[in-house]
C-alpha atoms as a PDB file:
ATOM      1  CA  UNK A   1     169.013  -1.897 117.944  1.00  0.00           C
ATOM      2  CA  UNK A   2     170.667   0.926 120.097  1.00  0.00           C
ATOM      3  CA  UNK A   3     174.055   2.397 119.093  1.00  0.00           C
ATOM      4  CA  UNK A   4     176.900   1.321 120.870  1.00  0.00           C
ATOM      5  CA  UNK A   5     180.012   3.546 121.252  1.00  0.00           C
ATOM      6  CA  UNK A   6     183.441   2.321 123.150  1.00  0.00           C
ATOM      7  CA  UNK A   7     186.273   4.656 124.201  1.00  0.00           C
ATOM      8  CA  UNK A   8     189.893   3.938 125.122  1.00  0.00           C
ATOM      9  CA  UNK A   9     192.722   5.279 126.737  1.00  0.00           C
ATOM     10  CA  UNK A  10     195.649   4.806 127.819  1.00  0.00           C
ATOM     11  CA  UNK A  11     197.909   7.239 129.368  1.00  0.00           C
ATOM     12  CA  UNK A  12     201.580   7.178 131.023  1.00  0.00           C
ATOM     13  CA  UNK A  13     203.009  10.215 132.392  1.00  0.00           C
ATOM     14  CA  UNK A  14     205.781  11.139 134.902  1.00  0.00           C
ATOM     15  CA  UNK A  15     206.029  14.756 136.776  1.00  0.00           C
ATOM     16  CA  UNK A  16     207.545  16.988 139.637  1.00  0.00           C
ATOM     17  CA  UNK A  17     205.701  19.061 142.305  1.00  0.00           C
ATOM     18  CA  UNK A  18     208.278  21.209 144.338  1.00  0.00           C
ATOM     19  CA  UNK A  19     207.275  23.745 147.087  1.00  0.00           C
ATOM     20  CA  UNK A  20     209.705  26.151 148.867  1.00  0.00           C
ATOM     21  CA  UNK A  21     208.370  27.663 152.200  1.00  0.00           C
ATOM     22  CA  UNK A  22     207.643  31.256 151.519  1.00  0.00           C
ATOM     23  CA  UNK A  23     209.472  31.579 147.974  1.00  0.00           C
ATOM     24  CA  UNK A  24     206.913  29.457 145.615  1.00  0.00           C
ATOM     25  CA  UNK A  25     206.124  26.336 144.371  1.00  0.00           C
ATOM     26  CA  UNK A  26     206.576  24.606 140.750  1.00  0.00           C
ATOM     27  CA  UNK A  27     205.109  21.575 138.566  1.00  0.00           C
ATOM     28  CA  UNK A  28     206.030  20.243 135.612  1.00  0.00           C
ATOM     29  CA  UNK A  29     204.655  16.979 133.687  1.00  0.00           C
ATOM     30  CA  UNK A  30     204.828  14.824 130.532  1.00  0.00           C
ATOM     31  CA  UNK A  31     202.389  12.399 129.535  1.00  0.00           C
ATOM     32  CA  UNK A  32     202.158  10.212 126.068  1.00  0.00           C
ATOM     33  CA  UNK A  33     198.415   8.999 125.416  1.00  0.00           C
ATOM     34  CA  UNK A  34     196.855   6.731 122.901  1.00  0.00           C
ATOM     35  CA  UNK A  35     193.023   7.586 122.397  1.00  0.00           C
ATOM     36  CA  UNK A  36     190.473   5.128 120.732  1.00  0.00           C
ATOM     37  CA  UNK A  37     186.425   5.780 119.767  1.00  0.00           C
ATOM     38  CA  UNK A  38     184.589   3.469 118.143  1.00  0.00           C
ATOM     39  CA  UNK A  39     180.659   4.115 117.330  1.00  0.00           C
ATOM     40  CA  UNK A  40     178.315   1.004 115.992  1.00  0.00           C
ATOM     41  CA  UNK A  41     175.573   2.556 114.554  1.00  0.00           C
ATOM     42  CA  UNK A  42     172.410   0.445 112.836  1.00  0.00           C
ATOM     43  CA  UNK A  43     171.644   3.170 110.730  1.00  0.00           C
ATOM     44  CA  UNK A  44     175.530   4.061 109.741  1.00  0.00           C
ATOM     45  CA  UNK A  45     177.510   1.282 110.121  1.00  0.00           C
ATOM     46  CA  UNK A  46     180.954   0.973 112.364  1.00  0.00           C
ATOM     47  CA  UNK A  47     183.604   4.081 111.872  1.00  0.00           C
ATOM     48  CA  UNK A  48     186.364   4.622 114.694  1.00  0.00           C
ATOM     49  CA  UNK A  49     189.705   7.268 115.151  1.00  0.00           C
ATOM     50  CA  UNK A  50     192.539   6.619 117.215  1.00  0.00           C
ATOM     51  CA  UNK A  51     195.201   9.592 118.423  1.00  0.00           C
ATOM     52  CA  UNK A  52     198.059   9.261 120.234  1.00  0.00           C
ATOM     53  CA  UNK A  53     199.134  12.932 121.131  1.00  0.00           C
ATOM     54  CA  UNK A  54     202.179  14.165 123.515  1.00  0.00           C
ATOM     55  CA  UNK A  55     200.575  16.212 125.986  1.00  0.00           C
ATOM     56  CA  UNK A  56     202.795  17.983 128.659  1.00  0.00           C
ATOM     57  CA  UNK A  57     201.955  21.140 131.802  1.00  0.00           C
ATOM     58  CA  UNK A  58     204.155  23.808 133.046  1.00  0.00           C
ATOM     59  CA  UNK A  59     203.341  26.129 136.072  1.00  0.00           C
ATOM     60  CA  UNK A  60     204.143  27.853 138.680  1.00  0.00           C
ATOM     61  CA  UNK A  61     203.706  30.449 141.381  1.00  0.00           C
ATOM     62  CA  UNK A  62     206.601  32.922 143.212  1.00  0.00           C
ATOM     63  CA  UNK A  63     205.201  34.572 146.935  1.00  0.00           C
ATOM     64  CA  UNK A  64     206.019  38.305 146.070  1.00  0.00           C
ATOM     65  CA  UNK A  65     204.967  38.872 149.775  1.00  0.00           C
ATOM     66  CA  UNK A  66     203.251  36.957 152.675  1.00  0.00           C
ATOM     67  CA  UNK A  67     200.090  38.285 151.297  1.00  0.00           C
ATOM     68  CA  UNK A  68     200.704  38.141 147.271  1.00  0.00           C
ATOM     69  CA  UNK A  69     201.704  35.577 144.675  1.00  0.00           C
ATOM     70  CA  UNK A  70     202.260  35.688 141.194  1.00  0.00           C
ATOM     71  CA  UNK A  71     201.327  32.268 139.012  1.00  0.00           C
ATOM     72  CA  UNK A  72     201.439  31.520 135.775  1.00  0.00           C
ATOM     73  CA  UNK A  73     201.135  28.420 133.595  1.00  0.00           C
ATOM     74  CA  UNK A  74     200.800  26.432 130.249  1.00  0.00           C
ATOM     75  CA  UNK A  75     198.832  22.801 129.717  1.00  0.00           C
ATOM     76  CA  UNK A  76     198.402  21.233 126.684  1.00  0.00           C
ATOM     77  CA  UNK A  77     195.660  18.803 126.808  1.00  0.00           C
ATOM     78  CA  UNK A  78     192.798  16.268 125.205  1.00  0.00           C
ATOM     79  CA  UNK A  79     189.336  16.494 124.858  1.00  0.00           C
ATOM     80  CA  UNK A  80     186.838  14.052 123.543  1.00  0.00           C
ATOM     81  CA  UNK A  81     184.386  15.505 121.344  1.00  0.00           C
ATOM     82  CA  UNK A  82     181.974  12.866 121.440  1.00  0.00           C
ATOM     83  CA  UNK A  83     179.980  12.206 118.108  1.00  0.00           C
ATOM     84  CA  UNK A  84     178.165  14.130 115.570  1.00  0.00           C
ATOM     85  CA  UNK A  85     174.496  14.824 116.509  1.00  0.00           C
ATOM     86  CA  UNK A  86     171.268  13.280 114.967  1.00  0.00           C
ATOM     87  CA  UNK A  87     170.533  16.943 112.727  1.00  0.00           C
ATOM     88  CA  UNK A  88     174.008  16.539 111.202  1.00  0.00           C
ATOM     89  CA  UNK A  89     173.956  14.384 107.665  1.00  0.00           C
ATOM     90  CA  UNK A  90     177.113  12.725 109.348  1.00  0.00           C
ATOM     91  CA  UNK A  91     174.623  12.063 112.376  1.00  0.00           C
ATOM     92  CA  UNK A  92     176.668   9.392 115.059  1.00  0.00           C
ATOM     93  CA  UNK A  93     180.132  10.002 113.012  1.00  0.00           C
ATOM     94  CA  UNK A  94     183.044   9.738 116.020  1.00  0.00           C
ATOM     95  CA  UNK A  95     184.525  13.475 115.923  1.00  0.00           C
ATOM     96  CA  UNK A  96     188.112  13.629 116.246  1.00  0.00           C
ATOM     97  CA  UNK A  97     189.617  14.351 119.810  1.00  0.00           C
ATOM     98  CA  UNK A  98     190.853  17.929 120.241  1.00  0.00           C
ATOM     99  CA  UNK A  99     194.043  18.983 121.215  1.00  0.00           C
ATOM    100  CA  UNK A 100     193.420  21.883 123.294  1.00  0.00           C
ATOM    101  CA  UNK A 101     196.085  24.447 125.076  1.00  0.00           C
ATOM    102  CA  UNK A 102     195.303  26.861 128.029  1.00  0.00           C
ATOM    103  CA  UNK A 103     197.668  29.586 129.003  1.00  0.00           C
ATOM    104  CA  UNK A 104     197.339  31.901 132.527  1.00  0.00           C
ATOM    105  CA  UNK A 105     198.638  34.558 134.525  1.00  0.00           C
ATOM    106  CA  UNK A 106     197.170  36.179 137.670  1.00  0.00           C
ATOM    107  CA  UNK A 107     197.960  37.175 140.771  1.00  0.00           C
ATOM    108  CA  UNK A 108     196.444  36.335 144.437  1.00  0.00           C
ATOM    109  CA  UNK A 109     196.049  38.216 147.566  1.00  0.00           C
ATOM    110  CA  UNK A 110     195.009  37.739 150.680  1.00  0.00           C
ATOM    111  CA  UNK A 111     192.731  40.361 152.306  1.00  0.00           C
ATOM    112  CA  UNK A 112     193.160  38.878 155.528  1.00  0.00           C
ATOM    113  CA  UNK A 113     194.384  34.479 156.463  1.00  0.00           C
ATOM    114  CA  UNK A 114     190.588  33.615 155.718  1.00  0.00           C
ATOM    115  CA  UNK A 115     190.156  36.122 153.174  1.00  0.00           C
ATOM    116  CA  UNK A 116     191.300  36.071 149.328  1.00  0.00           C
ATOM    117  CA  UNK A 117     191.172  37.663 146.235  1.00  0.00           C
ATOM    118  CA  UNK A 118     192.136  35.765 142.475  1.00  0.00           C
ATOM    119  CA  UNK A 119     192.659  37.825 139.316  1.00  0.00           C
ATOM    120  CA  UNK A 120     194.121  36.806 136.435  1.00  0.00           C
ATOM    121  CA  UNK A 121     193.827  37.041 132.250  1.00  0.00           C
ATOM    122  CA  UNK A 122     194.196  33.566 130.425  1.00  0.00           C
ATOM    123  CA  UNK A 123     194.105  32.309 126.580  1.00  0.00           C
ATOM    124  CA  UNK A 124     192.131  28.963 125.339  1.00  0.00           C
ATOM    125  CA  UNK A 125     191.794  27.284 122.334  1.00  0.00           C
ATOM    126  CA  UNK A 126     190.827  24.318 120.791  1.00  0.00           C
ATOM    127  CA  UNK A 127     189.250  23.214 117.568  1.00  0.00           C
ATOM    128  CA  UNK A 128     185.940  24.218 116.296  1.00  0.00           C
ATOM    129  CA  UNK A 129     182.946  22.293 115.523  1.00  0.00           C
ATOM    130  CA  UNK A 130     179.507  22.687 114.358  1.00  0.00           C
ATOM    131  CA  UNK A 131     177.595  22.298 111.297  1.00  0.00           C
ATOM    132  CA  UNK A 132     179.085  23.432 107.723  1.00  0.00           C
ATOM    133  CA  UNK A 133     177.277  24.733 104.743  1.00  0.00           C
ATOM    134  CA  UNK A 134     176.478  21.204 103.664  1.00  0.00           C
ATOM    135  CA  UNK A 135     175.062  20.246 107.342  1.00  0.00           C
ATOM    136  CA  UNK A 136     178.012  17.881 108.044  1.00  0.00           C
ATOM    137  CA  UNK A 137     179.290  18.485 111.810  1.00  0.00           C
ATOM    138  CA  UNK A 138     182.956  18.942 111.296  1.00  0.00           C
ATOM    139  CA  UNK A 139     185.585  21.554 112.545  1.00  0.00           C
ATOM    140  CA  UNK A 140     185.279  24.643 111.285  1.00  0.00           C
ATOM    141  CA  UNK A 141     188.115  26.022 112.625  1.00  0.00           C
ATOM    142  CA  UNK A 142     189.416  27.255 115.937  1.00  0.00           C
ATOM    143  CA  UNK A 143     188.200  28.464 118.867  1.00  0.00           C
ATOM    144  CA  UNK A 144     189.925  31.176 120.294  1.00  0.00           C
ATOM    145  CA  UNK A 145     188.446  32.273 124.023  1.00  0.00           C
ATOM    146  CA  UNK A 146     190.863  35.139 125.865  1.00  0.00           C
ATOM    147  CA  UNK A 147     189.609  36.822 128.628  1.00  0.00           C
ATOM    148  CA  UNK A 148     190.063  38.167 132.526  1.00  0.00           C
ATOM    149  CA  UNK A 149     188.690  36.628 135.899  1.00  0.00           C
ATOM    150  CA  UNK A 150     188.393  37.772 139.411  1.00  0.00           C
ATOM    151  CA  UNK A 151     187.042  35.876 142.203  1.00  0.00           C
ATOM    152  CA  UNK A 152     187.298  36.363 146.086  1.00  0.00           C
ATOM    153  CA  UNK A 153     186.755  33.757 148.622  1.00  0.00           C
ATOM    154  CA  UNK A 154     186.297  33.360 152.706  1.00  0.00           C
ATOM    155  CA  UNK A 155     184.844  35.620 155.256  1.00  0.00           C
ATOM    156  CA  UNK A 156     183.438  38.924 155.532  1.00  0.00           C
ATOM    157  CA  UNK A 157     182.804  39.093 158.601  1.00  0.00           C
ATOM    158  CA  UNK A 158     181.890  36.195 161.747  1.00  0.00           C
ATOM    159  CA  UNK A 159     179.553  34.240 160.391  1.00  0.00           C
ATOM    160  CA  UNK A 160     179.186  35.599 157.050  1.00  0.00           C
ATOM    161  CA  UNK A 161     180.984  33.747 153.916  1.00  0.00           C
ATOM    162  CA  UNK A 162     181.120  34.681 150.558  1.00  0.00           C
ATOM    163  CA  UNK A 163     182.179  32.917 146.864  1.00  0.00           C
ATOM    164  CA  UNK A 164     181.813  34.979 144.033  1.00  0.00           C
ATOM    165  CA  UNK A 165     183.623  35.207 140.934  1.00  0.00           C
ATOM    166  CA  UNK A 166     183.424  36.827 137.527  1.00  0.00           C
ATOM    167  CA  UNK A 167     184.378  36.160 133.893  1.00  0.00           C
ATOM    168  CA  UNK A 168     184.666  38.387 130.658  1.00  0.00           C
ATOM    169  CA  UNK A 169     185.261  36.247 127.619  1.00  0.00           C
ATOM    170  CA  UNK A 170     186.128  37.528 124.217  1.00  0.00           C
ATOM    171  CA  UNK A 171     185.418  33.871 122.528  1.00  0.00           C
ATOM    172  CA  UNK A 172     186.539  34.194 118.882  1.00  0.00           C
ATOM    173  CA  UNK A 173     186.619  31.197 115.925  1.00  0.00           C
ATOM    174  CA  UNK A 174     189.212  31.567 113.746  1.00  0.00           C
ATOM    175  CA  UNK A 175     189.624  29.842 109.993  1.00  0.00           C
ATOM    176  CA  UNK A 176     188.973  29.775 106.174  1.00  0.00           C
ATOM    177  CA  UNK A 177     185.035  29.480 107.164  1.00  0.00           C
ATOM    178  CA  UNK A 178     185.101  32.500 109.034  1.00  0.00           C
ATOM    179  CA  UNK A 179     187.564  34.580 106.421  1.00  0.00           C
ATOM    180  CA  UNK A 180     185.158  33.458 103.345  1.00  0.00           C
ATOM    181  CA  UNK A 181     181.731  34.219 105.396  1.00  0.00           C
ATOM    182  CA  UNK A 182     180.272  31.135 105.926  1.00  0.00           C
ATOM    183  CA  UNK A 183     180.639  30.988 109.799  1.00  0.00           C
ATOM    184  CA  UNK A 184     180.503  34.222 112.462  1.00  0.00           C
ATOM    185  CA  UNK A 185     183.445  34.775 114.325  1.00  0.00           C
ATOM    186  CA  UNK A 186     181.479  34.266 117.715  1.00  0.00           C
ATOM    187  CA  UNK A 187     181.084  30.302 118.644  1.00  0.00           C
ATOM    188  CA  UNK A 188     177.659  29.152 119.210  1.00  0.00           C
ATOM    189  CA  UNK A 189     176.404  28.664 123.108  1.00  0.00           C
ATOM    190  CA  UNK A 190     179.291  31.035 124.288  1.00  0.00           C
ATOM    191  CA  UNK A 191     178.605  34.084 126.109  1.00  0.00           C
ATOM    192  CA  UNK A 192     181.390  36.907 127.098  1.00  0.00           C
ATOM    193  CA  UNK A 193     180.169  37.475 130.422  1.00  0.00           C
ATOM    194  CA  UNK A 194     179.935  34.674 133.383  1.00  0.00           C
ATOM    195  CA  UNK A 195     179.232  36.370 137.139  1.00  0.00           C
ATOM    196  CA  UNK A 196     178.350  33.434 140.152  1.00  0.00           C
ATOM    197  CA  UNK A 197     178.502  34.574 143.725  1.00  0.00           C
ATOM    198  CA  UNK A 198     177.097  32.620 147.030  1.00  0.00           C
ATOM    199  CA  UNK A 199     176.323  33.922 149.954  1.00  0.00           C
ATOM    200  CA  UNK A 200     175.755  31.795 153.482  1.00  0.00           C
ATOM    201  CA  UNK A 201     175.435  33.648 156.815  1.00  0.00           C
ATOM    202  CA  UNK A 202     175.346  31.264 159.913  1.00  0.00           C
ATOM    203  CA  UNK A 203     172.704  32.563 161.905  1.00  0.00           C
ATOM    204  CA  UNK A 204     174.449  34.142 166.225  1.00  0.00           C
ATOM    205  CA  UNK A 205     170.789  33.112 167.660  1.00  0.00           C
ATOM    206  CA  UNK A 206     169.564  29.844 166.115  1.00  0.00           C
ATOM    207  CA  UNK A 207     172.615  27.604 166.754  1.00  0.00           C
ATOM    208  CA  UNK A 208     172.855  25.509 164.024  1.00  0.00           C
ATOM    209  CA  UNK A 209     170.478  27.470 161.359  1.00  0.00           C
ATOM    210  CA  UNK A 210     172.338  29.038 158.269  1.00  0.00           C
ATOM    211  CA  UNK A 211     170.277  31.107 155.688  1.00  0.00           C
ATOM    212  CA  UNK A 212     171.738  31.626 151.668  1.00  0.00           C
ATOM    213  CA  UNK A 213     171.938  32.946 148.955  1.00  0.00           C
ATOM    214  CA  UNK A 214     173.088  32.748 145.263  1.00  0.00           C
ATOM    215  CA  UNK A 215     173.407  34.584 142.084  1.00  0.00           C
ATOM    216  CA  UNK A 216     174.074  32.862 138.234  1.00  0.00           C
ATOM    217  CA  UNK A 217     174.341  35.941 135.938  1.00  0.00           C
ATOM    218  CA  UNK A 218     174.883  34.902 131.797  1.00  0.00           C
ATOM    219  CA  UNK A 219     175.518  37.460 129.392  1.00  0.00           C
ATOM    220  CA  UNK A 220     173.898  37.175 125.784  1.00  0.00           C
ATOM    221  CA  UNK A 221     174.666  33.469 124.649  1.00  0.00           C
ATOM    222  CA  UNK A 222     175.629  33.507 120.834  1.00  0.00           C
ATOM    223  CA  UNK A 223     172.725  30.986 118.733  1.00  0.00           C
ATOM    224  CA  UNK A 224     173.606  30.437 115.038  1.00  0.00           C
ATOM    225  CA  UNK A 225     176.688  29.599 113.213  1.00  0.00           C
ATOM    226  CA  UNK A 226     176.399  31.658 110.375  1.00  0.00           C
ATOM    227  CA  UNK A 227     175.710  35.473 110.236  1.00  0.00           C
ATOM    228  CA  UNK A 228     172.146  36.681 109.348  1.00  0.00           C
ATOM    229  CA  UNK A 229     172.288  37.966 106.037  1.00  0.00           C
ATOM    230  CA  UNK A 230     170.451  40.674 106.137  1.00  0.00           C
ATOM    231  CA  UNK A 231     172.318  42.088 108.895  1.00  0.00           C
ATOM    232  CA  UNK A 232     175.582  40.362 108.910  1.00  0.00           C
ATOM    233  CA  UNK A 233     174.931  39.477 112.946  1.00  0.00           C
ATOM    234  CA  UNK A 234     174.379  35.817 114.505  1.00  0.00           C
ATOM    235  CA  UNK A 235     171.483  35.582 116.356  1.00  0.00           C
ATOM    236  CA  UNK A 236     171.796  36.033 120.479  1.00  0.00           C
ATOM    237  CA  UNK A 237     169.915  34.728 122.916  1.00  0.00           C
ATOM    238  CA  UNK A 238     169.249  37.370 126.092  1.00  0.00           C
ATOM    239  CA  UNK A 239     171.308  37.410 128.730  1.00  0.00           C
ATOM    240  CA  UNK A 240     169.654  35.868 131.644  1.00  0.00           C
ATOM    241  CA  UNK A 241     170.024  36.026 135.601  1.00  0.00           C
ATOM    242  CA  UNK A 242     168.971  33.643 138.247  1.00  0.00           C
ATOM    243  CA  UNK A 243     168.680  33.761 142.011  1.00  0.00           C
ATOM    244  CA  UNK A 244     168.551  31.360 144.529  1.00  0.00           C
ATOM    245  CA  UNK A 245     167.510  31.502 148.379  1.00  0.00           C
ATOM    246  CA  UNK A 246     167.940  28.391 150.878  1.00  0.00           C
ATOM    247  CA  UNK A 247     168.182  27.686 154.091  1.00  0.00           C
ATOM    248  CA  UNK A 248     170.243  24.723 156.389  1.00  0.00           C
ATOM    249  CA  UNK A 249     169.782  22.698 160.255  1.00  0.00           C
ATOM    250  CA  UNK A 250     172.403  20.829 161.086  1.00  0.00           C
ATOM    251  CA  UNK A 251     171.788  18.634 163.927  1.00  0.00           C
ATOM    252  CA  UNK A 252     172.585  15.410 164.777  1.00  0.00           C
ATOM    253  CA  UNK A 253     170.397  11.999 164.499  1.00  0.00           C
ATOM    254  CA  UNK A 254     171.335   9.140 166.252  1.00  0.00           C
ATOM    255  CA  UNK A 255     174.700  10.282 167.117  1.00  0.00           C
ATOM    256  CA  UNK A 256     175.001  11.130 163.528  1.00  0.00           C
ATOM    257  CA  UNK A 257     175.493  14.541 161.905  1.00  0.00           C
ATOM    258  CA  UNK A 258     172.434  15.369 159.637  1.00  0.00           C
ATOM    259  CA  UNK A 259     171.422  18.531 157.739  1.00  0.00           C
ATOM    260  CA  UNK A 260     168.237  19.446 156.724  1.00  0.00           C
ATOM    261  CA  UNK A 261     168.020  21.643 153.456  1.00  0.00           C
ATOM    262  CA  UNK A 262     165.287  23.891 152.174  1.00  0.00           C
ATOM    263  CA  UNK A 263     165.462  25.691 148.808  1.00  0.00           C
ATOM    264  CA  UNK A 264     163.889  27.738 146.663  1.00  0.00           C
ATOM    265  CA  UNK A 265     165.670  27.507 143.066  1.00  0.00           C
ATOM    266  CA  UNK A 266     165.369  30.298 140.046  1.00  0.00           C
ATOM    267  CA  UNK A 267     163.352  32.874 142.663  1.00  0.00           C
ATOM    268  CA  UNK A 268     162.048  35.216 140.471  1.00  0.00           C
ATOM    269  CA  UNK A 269     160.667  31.934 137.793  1.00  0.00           C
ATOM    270  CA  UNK A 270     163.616  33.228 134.997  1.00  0.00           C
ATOM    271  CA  UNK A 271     163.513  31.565 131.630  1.00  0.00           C
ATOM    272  CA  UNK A 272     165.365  31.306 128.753  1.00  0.00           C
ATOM    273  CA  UNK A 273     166.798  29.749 125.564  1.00  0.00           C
ATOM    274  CA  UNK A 274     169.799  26.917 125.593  1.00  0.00           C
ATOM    275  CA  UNK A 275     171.300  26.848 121.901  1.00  0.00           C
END
């Protein structure tokens, strides 16, 4: 017999959206939700949790200038953590839903109508889970991740359109596991460093032909929970950077528009670890 798992919400909210021409926009919202897992397992049994949090968003943005805006906001929000995996000695347990919180403030500007930059710095955090000292998957403690992104979207120049965007993460787990030594401070699978740009360049003398490119950079992603004894570090896997090169038609077929896609993924063959 497989394990069967069932989840349930409900959620009833009410909000505002409100945009002033050229001064800035607002939105606000409430929501009450009631949250319900329950796992049947043949090797555990039947468990189940229920939550029925408040959850609520404020933000907004003010136009400093034609070309620049200021935005800020605040959510508060739920997150299912699914159940506790098969090497955990509480292997298909239902893990508690999280109650996370996200806090931003950045700034945009436009280059030119078609052309934008995004920068901001923003806070995170949630609970914490892995595996304790007695290999039961529980929360550890929290999960702390601030840190600064930039991004710029729309054209370079005719023909030529670029996304691209870059994080830098400080993500840091907080609690008495961390204070006593039995977890690292850095939270396993997180890097600090995220950079993704594409690239697509519509080609003046082969109507309809459009060559790209992309880039998926990864800084060091963090691999064990607890610190290596011997030198008081958790173990990292490399950092790792792939490229991608492609190539579109788009005609039509029938009357119908069609596009014909050729791509070569991971270029240069990169490999890697996922903890």
């Amino acid at each position: 017999p497989q394990s069967e798992d069932e989840v349930r919400q409900f959620t009833g909210g009410i909000g505002y959206d409100g945009i002033w021409a050229d001064v800035g926009q607002i939105s606000v919202g409430l929501q009450k939700s009631s949250y319900s897992k329950g796992v049947l397992s043949p090797a555990t049994g039947e468990s189940s949790i229920t939550t029925r949090p408040w959850l609520y968003n404020i933000a907004g943005a003010v136009s400093v200038t034609r070309r620049l805006a200021i935005y800020g906001g605040y959510t508060r929000g739920l997150e299912e953590n699914g159940t506790a995996p098969d090497a955990a000695a509480n292997r298909g347990q239902p893990l508690p839903s999280a109650i996370t919180s996200q806090r931003e403030l950045g700034l945009r500007f436009a280059l030119r109508p078609d052309f934008q930059i995004v920068g901001g710095v923003f806070e995170l955090e949630k609970p914490y889970f892995s595996l304790n000292s007695e290999n039961v998957f529980t929360e550890l403690g929290a999960l702390v991740n601030r840190g600064a992104e930039v991004s710029l979207a729309g054209t370079l120049m005719p023909g030529l359109n670029v996304v691209a965007g870059a994080v830098l993460i400080d993500p840091r787990v907080t609690g008495e596991d961390v204070a006593l030594g039995r977890v690292g401070a850095r939270a396993v699978a997180q890097t600090r460093r995220l950079v993704r740009a594409n690239v697509n360049y519509q080609l003046p003398f082969l109507p309809g032909v459009s060559v790209d490119a992309g880039l998926d950079s990864s800084g060091p992603l963090t691999a064990s929970v607890r610190p290596d004894p011997a030198t008081g570090q958790q173990l990292e896997v490399p950092a790792r950077t792939e490229i991608d090169i492609g190539a579109r038609y788009r005609f039509e077929m029938r009357g119908a528009p069609a596009v014909l896609r050729l791509q070569i993924a991971n270029l240069f063959d990169v490999r890697g670890w996922n903890p």
